[in-house]
PDB file of N, CA and C in Angstrom:
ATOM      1  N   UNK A   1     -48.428  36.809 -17.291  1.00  0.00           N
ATOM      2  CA  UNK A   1     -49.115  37.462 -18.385  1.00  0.00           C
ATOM      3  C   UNK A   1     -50.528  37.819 -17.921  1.00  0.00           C
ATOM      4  N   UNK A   2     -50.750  38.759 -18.749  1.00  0.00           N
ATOM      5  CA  UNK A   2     -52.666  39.559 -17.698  1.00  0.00           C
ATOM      6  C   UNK A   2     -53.596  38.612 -18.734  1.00  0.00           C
ATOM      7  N   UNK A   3     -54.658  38.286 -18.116  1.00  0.00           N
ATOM      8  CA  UNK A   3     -55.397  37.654 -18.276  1.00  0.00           C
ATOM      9  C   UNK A   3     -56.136  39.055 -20.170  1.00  0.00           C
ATOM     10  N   UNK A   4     -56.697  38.240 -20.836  1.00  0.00           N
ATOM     11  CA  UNK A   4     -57.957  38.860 -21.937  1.00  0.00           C
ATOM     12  C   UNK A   4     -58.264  40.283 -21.360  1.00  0.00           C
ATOM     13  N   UNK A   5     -59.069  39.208 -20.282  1.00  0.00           N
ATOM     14  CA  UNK A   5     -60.282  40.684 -19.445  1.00  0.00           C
ATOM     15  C   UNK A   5     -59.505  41.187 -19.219  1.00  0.00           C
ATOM     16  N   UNK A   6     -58.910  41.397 -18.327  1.00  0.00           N
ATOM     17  CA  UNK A   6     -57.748  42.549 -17.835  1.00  0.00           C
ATOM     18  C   UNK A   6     -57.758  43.613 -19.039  1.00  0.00           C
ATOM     19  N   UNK A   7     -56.918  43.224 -19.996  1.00  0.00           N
ATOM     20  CA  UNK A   7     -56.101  43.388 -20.517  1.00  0.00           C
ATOM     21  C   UNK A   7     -57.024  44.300 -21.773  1.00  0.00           C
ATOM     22  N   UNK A   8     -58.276  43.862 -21.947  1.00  0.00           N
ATOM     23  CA  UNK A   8     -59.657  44.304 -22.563  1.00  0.00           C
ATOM     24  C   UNK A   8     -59.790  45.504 -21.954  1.00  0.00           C
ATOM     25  N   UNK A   9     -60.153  45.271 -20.544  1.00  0.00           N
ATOM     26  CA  UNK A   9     -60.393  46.400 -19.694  1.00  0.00           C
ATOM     27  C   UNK A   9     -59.606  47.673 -19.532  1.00  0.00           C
ATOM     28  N   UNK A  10     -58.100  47.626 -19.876  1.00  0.00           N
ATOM     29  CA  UNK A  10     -57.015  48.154 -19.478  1.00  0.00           C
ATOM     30  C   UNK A  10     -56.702  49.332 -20.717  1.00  0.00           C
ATOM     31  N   UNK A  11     -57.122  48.357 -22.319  1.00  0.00           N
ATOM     32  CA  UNK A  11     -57.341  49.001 -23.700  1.00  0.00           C
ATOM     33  C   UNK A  11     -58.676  50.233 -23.154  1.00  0.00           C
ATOM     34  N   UNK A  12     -59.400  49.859 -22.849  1.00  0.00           N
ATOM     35  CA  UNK A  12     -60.774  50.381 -22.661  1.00  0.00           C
ATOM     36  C   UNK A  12     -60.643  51.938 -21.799  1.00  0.00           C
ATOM     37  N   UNK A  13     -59.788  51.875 -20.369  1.00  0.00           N
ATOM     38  CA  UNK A  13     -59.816  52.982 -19.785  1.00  0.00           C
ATOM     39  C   UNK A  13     -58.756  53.983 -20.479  1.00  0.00           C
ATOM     40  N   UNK A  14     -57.564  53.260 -21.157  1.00  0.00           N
ATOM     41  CA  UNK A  14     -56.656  53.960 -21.672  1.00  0.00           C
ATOM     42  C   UNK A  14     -57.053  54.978 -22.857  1.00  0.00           C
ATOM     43  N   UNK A  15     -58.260  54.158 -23.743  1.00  0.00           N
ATOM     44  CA  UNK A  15     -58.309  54.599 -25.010  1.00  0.00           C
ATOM     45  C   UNK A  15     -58.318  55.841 -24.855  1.00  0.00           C
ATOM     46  N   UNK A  16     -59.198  56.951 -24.124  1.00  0.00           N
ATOM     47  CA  UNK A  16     -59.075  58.329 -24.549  1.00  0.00           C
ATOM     48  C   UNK A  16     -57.597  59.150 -24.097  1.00  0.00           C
ATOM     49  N   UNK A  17     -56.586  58.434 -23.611  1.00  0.00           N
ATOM     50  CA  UNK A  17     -55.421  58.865 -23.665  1.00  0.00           C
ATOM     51  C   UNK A  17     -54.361  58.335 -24.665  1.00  0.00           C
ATOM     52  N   UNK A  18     -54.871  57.453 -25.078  1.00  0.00           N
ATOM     53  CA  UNK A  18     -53.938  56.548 -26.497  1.00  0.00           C
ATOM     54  C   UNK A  18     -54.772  58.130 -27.494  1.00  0.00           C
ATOM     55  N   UNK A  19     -55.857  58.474 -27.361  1.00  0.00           N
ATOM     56  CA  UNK A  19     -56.418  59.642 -28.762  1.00  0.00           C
ATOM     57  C   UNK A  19     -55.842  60.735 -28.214  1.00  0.00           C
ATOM     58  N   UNK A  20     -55.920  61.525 -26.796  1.00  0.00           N
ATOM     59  CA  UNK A  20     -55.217  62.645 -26.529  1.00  0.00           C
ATOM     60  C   UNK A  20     -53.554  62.373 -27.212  1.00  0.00           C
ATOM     61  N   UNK A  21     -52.886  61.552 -27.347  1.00  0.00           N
ATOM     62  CA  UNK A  21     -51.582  61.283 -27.707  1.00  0.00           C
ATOM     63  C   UNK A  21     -51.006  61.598 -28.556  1.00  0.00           C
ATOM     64  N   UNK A  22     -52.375  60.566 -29.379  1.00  0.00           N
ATOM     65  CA  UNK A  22     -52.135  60.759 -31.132  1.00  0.00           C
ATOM     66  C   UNK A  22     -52.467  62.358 -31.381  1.00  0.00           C
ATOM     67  N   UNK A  23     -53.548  62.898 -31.136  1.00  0.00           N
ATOM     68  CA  UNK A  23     -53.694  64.289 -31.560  1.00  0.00           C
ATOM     69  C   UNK A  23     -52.870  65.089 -31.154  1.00  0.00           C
ATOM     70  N   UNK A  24     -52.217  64.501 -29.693  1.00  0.00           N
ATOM     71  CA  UNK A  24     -50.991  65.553 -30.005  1.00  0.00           C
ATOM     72  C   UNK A  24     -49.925  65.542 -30.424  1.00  0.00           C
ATOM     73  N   UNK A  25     -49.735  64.246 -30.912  1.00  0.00           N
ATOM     74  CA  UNK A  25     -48.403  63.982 -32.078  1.00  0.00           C
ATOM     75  C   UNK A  25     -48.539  64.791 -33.157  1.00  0.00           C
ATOM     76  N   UNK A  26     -50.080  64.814 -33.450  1.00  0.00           N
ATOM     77  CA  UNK A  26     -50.397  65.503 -35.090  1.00  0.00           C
ATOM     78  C   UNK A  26     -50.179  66.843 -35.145  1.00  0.00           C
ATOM     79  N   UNK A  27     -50.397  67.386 -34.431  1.00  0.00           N
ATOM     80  CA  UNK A  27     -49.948  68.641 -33.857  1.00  0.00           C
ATOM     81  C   UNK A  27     -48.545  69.191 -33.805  1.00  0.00           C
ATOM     82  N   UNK A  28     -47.569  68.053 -33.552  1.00  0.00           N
ATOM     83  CA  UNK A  28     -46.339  68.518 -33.238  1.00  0.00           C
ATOM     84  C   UNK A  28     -45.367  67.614 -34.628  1.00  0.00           C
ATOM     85  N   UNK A  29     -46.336  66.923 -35.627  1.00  0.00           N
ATOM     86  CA  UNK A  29     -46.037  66.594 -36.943  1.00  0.00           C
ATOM     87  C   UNK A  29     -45.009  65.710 -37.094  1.00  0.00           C
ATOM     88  N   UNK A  30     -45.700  64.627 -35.904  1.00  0.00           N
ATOM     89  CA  UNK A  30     -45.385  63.383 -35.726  1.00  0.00           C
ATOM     90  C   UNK A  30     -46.580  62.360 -36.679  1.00  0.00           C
ATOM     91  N   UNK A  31     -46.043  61.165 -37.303  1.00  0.00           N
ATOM     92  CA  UNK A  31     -47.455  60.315 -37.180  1.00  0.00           C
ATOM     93  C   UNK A  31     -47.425  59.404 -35.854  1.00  0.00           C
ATOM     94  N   UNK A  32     -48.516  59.923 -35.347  1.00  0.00           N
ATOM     95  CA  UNK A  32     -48.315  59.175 -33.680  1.00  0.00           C
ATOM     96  C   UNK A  32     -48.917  57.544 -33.707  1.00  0.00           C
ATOM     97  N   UNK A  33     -49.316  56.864 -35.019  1.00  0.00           N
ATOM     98  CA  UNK A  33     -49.796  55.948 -34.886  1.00  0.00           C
ATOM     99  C   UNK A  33     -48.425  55.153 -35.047  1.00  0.00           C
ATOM    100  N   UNK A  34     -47.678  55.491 -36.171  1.00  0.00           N
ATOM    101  CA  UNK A  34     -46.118  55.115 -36.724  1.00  0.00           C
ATOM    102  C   UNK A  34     -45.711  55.119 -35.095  1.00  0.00           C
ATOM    103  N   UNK A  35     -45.434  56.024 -34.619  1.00  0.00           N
ATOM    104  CA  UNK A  35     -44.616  56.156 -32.933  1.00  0.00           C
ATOM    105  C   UNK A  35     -45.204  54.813 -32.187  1.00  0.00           C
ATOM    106  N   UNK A  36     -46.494  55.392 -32.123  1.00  0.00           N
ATOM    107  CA  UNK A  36     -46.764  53.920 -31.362  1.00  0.00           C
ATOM    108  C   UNK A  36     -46.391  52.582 -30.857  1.00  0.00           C
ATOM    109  N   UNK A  37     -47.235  52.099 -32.691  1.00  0.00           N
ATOM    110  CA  UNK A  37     -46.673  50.682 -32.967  1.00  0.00           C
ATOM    111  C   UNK A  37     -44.875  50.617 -33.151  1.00  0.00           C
ATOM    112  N   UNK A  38     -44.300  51.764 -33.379  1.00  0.00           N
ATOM    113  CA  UNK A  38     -42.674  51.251 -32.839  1.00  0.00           C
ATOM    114  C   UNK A  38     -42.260  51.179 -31.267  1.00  0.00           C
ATOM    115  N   UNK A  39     -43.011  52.044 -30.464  1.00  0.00           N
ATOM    116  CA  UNK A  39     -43.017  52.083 -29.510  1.00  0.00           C
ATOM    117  C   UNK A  39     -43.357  50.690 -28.725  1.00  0.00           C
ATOM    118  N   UNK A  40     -44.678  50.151 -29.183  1.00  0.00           N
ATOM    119  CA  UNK A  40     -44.956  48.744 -29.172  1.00  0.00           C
ATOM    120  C   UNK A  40     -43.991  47.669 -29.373  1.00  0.00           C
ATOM    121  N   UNK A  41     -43.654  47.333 -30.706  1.00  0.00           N
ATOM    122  CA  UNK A  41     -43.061  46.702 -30.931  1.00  0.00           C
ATOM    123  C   UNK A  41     -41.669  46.519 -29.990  1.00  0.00           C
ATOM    124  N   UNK A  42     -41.295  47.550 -29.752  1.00  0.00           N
ATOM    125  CA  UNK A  42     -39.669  47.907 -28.902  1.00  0.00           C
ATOM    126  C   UNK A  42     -39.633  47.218 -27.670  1.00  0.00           C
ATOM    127  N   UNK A  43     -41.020  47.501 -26.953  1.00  0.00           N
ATOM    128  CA  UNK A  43     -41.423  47.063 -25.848  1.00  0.00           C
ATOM    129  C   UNK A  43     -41.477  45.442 -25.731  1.00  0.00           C
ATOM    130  N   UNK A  44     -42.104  45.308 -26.600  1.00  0.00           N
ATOM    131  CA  UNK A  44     -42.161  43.421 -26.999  1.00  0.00           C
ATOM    132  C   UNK A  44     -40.918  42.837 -26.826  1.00  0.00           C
ATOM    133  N   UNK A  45     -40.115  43.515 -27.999  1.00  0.00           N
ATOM    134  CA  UNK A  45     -38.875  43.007 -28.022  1.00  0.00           C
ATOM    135  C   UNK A  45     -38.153  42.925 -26.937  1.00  0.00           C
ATOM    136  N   UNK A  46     -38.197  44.188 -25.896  1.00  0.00           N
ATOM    137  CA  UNK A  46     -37.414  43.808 -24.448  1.00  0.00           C
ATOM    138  C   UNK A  46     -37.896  43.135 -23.868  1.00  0.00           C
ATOM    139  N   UNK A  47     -39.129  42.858 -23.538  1.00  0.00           N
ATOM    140  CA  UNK A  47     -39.790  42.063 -22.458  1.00  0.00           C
ATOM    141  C   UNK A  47     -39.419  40.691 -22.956  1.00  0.00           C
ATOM    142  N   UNK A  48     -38.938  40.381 -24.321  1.00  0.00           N
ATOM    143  CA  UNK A  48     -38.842  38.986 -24.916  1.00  0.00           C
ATOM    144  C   UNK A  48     -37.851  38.652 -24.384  1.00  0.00           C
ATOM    145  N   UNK A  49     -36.530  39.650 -23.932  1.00  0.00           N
ATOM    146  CA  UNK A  49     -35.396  39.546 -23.728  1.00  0.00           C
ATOM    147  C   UNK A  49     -35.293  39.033 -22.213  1.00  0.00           C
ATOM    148  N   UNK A  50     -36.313  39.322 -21.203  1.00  0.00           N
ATOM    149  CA  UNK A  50     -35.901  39.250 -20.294  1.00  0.00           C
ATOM    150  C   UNK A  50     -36.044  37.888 -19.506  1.00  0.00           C
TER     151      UNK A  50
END
């Protein structure tokens, strides 16, 4: 598992591509925050699996 910092750091460089994302979900009349967190969640769930 990545350490906080890491993992702080990792939120941090991503963020302006987590916003390019969402705006272009909105665009294509998605809610990209809804996508996301399922996207998230999905991910959890496999990695739980393994």
């Amino acid at each position: 598992m990545a350490s906080e910092s890491f993992t702080k750091q990792l939120k941090k460089v991503l963020s302006p591509l987590k916003a390019q994302w969402l705006k272009d979900a909105k665009s294509r009349g998605v809610d990209g925050n809804l996508a996301f967190d399922y996207y998230i969640k999905t991910g959890k769930a496999a990695a739980a699996k393994m």
